[in-house]
Protein backbone atom coordinates (compact mmCIF):
# COMPACT_ATOMS: atom_id res chain seq x y z
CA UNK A 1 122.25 50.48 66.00
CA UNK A 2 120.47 51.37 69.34
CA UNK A 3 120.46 54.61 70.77
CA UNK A 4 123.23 55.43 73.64
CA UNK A 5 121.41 57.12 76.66
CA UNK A 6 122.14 60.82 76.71
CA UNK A 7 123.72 62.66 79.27
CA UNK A 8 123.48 66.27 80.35
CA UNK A 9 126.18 67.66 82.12
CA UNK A 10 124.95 71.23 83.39
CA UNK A 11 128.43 73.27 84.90
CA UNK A 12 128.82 77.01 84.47
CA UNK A 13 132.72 76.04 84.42
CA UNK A 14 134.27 74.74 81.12
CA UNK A 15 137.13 73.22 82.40
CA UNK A 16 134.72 71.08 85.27
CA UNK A 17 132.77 70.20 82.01
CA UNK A 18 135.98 69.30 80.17
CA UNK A 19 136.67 66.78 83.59
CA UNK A 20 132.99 65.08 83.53
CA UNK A 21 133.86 64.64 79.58
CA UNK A 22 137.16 63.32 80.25
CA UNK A 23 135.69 61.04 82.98
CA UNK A 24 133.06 59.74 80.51
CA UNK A 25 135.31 59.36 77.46
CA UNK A 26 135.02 55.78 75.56
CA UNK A 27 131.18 55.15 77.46
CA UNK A 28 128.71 53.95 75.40
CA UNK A 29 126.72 57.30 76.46
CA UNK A 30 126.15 60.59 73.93
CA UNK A 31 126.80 63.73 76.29
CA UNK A 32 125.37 67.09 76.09
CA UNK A 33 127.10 69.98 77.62
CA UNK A 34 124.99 73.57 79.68
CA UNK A 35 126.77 76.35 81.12
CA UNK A 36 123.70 77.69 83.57
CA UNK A 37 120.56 76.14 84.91
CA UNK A 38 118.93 77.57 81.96
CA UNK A 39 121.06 75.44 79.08
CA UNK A 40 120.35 72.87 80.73
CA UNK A 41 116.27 72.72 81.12
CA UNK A 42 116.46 73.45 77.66
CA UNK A 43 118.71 70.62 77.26
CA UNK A 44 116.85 68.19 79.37
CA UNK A 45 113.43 68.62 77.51
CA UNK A 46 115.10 68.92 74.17
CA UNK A 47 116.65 66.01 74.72
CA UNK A 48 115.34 63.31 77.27
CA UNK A 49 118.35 62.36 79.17
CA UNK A 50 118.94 59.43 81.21
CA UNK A 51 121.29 60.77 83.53
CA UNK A 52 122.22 64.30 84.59
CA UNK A 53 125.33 65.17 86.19
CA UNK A 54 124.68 68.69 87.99
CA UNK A 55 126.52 71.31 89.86
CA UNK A 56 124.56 73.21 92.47
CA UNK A 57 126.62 76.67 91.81
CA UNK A 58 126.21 78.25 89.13
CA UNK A 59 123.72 80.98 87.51
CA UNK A 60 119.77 80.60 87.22
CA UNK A 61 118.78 78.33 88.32
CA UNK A 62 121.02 76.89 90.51
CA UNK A 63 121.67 73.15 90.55
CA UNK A 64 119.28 73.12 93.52
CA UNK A 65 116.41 74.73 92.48
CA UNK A 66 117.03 73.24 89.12
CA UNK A 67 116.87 69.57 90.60
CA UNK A 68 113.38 70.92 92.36
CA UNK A 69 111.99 71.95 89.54
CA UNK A 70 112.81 68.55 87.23
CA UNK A 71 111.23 67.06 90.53
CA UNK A 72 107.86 68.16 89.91
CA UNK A 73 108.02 67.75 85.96
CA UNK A 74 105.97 63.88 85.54
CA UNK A 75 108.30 63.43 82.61
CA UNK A 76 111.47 64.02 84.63
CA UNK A 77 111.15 63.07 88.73
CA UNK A 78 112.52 59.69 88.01
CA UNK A 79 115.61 61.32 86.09
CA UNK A 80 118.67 59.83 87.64
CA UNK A 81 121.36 63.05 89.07
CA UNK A 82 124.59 63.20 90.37
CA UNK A 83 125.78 66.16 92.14
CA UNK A 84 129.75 67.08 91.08
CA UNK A 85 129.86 70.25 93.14
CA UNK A 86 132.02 72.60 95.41
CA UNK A 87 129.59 72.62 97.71
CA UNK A 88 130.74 70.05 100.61
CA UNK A 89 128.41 71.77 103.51
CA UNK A 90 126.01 69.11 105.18
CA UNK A 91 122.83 71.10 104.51
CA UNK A 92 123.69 71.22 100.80
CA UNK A 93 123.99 67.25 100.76
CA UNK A 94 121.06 66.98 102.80
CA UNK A 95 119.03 68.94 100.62
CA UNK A 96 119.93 67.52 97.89
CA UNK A 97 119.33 63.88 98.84
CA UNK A 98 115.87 65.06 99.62
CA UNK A 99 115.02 64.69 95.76
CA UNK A 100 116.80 61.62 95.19
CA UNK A 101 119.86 62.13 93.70
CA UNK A 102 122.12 59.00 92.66
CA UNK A 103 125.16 60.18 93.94
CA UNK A 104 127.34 63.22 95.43
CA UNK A 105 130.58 64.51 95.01
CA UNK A 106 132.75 67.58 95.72
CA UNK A 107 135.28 69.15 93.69
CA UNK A 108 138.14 68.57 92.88
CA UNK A 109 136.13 65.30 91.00
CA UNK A 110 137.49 61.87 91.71
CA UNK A 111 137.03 61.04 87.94
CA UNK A 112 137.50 56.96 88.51
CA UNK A 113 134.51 57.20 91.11
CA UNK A 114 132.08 59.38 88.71
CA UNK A 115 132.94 56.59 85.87
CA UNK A 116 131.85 54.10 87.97
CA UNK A 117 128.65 56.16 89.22
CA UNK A 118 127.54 56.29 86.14
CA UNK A 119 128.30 52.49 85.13
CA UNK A 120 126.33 51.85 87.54
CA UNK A 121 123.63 54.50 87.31
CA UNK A 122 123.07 53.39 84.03
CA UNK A 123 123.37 49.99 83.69
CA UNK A 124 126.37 49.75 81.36
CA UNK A 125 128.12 47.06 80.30
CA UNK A 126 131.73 48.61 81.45
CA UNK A 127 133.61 46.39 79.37
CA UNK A 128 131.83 48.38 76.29
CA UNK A 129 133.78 51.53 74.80
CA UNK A 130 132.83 53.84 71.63
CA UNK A 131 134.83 56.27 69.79
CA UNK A 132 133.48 59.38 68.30
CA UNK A 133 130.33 59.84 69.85
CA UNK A 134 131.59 63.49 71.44
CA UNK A 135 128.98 66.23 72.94
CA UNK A 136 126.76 68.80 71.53
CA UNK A 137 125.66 71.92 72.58
């Protein structure tokens, strides 16, 4: 059976988590779950994602400073990231897009429209569903 492509969803909130889970339920993906910038660089190199879904605010580092330092990791600039944040301001967008992210939305989360983000992001067949898969820490 191949591997499903991982993906790291780094929010200091549980219940945006529990959204970005909800939103992702029955994709052929295997998600991973960080409460601070922190979890998830650990989570990242322990685990080679293919797509991170980030918010910018929460504790150290912040989903910024977090997406500039995967930036400068070889291993990780390529790393596709969408932004699921409060943050709506023009200079938060604009900094973010200056490290190519794949996508950017403010809370509350239009859940249909992350789906399909990362359908796309990914390359998945959106016809394809799996049960069971769940997160880990």
């Amino acid at each position: 059976m191949p591997q499903l492509p991982i993906v790291v969803v780094a929010d200091d909130s549980a219940v945006s988590r529990s959204l970005v889970l909800q939103a992702l339920a029955g994709l052929p993906v295997r998600t991973v779950e960080a409460d601070s910038g922190n979890a998830a660089i650990r989570a990242i190199n322990r685990n080679k994602p293919s797509l991170l879904i980030l918010d910018i605010c929460m504790p150290y580092p912040d989903g910024l400073t977090l997406l500039k330092m995967i930036r400068q990791d070889a291993e990780f600039e390529d790393l596709p990231v969408i932004i699921c944040s409060v943050e709506n301001g023009l200079m938060e967008r604009a900094e973010a897009e200056t490290f190519g992210i794949s996508g950017y939305l403010t809370k509350p989360i239009d859940l249909k429209l992350l789906r399909e983000m990362t359908v796309l992001t990914l390359d998945l067949d959106p016809g394809v569903t799996v049960r069971g898969e769940g997160t880990q820490p």
